[in-house]
Protein backbone atom coordinates (compact mmCIF):
# COMPACT_ATOMS: atom_id res chain seq x y z
CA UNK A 1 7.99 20.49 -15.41
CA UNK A 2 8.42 19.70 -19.24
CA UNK A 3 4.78 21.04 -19.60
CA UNK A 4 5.04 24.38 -18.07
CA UNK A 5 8.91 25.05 -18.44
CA UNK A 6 9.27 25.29 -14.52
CA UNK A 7 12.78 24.55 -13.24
CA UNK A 8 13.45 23.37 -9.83
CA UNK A 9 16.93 23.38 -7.55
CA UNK A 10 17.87 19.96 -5.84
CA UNK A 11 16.58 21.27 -2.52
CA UNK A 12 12.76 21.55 -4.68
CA UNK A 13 13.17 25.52 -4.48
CA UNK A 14 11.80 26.90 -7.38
CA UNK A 15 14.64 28.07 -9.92
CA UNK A 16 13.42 29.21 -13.33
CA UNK A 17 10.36 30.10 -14.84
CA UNK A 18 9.67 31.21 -18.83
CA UNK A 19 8.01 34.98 -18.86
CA UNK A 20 4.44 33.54 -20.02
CA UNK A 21 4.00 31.39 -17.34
CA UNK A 22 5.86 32.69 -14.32
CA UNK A 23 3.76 32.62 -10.69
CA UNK A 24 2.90 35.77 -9.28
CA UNK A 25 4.19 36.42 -6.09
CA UNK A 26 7.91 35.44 -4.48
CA UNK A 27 9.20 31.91 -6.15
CA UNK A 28 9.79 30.72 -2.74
CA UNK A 29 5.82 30.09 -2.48
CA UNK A 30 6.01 27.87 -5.43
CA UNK A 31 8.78 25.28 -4.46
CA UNK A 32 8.21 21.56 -4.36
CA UNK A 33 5.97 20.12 -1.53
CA UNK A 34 8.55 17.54 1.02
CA UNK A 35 7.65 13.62 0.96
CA UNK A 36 8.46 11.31 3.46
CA UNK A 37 10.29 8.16 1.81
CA UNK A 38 11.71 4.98 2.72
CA UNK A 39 13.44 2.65 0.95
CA UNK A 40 12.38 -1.37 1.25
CA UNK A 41 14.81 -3.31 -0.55
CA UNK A 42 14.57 -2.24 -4.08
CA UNK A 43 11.17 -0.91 -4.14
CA UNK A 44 10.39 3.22 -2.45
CA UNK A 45 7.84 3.87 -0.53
CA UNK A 46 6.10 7.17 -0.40
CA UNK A 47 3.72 9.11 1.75
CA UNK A 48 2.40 11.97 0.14
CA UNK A 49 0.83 13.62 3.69
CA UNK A 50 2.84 16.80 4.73
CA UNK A 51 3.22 15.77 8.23
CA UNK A 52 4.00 12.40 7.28
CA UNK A 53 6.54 10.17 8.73
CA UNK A 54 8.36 7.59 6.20
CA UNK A 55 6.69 4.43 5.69
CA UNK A 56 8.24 1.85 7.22
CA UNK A 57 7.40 -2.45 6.73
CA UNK A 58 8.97 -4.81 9.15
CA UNK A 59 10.53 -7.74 8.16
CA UNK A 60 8.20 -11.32 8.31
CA UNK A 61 10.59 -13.86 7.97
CA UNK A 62 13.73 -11.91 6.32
CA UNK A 63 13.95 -8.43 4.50
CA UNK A 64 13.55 -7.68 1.20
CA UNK A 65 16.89 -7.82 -0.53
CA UNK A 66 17.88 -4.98 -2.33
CA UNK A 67 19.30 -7.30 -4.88
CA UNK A 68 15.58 -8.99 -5.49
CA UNK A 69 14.81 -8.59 -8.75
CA UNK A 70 11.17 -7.67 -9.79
CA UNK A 71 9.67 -11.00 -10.48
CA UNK A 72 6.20 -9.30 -12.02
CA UNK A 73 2.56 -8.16 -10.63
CA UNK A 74 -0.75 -9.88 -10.95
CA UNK A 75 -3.71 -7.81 -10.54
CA UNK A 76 -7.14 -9.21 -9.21
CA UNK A 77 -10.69 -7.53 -8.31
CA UNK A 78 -12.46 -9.03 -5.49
CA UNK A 79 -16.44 -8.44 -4.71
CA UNK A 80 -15.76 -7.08 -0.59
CA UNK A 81 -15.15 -4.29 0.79
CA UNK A 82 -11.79 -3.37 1.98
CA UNK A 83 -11.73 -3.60 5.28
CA UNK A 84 -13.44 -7.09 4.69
CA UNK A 85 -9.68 -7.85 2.48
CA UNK A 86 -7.69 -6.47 5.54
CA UNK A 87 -9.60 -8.83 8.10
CA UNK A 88 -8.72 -11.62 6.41
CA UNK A 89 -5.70 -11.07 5.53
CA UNK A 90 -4.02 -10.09 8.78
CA UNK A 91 -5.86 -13.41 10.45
CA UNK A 92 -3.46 -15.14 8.37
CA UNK A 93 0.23 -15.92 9.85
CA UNK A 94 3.26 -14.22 8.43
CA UNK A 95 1.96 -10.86 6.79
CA UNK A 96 3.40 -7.58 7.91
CA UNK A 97 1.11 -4.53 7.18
CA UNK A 98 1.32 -0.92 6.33
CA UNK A 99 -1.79 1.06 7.71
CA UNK A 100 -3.72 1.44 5.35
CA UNK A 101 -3.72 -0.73 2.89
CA UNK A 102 -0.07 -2.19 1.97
CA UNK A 103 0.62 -5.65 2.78
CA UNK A 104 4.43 -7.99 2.67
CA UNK A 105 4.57 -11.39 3.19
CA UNK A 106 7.85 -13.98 2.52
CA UNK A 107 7.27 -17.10 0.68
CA UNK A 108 10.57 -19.08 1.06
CA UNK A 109 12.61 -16.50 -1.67
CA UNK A 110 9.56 -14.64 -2.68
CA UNK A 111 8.80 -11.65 -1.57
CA UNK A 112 4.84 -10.43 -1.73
CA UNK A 113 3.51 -6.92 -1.49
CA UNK A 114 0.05 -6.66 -2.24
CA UNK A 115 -1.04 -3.16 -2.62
CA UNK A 116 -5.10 -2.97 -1.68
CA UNK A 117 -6.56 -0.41 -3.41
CA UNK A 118 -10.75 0.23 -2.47
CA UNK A 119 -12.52 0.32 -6.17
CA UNK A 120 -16.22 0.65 -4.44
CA UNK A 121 -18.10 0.31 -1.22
CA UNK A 122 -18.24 -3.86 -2.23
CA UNK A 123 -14.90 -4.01 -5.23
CA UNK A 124 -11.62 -4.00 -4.08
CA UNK A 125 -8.28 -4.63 -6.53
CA UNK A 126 -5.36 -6.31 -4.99
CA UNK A 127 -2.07 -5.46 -6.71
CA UNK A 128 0.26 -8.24 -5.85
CA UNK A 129 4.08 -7.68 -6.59
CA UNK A 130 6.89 -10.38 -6.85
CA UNK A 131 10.48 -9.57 -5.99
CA UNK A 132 12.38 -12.93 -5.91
CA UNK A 133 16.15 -13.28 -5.06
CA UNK A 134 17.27 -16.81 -6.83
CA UNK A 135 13.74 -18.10 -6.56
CA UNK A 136 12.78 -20.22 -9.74
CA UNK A 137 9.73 -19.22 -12.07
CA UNK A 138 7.59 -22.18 -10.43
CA UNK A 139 8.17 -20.27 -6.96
CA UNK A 140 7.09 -17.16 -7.98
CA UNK A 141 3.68 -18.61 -10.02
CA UNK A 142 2.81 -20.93 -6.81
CA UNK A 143 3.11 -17.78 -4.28
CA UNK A 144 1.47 -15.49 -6.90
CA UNK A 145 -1.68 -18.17 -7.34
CA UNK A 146 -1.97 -17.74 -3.62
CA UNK A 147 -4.35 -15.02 -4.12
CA UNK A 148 -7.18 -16.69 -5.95
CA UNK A 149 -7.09 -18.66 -2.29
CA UNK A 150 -7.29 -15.15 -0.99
CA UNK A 151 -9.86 -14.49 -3.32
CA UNK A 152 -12.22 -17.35 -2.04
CA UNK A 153 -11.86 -16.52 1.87
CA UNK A 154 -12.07 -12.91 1.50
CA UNK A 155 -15.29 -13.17 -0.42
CA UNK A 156 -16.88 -15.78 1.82
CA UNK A 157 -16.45 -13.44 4.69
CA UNK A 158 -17.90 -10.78 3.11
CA UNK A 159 -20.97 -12.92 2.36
CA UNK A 160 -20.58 -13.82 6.23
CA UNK A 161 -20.38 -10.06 7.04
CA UNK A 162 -23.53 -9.08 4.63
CA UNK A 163 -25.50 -11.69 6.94
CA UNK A 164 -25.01 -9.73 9.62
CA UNK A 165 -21.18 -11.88 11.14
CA UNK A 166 -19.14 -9.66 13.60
CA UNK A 167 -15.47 -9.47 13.00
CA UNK A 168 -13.77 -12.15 15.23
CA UNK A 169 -12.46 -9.07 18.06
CA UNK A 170 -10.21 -11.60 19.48
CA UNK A 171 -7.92 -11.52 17.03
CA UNK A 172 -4.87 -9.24 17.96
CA UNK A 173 -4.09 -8.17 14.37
CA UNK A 174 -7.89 -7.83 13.49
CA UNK A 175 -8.38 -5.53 16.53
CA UNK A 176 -5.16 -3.37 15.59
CA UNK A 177 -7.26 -2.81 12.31
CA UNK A 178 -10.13 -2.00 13.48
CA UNK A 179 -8.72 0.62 16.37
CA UNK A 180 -6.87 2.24 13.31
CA UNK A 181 -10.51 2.40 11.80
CA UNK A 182 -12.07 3.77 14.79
CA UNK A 183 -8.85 6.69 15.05
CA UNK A 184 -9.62 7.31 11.63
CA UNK A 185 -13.14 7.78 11.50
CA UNK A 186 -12.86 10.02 14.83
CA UNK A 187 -10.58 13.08 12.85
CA UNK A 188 -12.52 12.58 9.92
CA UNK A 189 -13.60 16.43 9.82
CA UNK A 190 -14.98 15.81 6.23
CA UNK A 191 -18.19 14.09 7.97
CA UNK A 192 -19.22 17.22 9.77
């Protein structure tokens, strides 16, 4: 830590500390806290929960090549809730998820991950990233634009949902969500 002057081993033990800020206590109760990571082509993904397992996102139509370059991000605020985003999204064909809120899909040499990040109970920001492997610039601009479509749906349905519309239960991938809602909500221990 440039801040504090604390040095760390390799292994996240803690090493060094200057006199004026050193931790009481053994140094062995200040090491680094363990992350699970996985690797997705070129990007990392990380799970910050102790007991976490790495994140993992299947393949939709082909993995993400590690030698995809980072095409760019576009960033866009939509007025639903996030759930609402997730509905919608996963009714579509071809999108692999991440519970909770990470999202791939393929388009031709374009690879999307959309990052869904809840703002408020009714704003939620989509983080879209590009990783193209030989795609041209026009490629990567059409499949970015795709999410002013998303836009459009996902804010109709919230409309639908504020009127008092049931999420269609039929849906396999819509009923995955919301079972991952209900196992969440049920070891919420913060509501008690």
């Amino acid at each position: 830590c440039r801040f504090h002057g604390w040095t760390y081993d390799l292994a996240g033990n803690l090493a060094e500390t200057p006199p004026n800020v050193a931790p009481g206590g053994d140094k062995a109760q200040h090491g680094l806290v363990p992350i699970a990571l996985a690797r997705l082509g070129p990007m990392a993904l990380v799970n910050l929960q102790s007991d976490a397992v790495p994140p993992s996102m299947p393949a939709v139509d082909a993995p993400l090549s590690p030698s995809a370059a980072y095409a760019g991000a576009r960033m866009v605020d939509m007025s639903c809730n996030w759930k609402t985003l997730l509905e919608c999204a996963l009714a579509g064909e071809g999108v692999a998820w991440h519970w909770p809120a990470l999202l791939l899909r393929q388009r031709g040499e374009v690879t999307l991950i959309d990052q869904i990040v809840p703002r408020t109970f009714l704003r939620t920001r989509v983080i879209r990233h590009a990783y193209a492997a030989g795609a041209n610039e026009a490629a990567v601009q059409s499949a970015m634009a795709e999410l002013n479509a998303l836009k459009t749906q996902v804010e109709a349905l919230q409309t639908a949902r504020a009127s008092g519309a049931a999420a269609d239960a039929t849906h396999a991938r819509v009923a995955e969500l919301h079972a991952h809602l209900t196992r969440a909500y049920a070891s919420d221990t913060s509501a008690a």
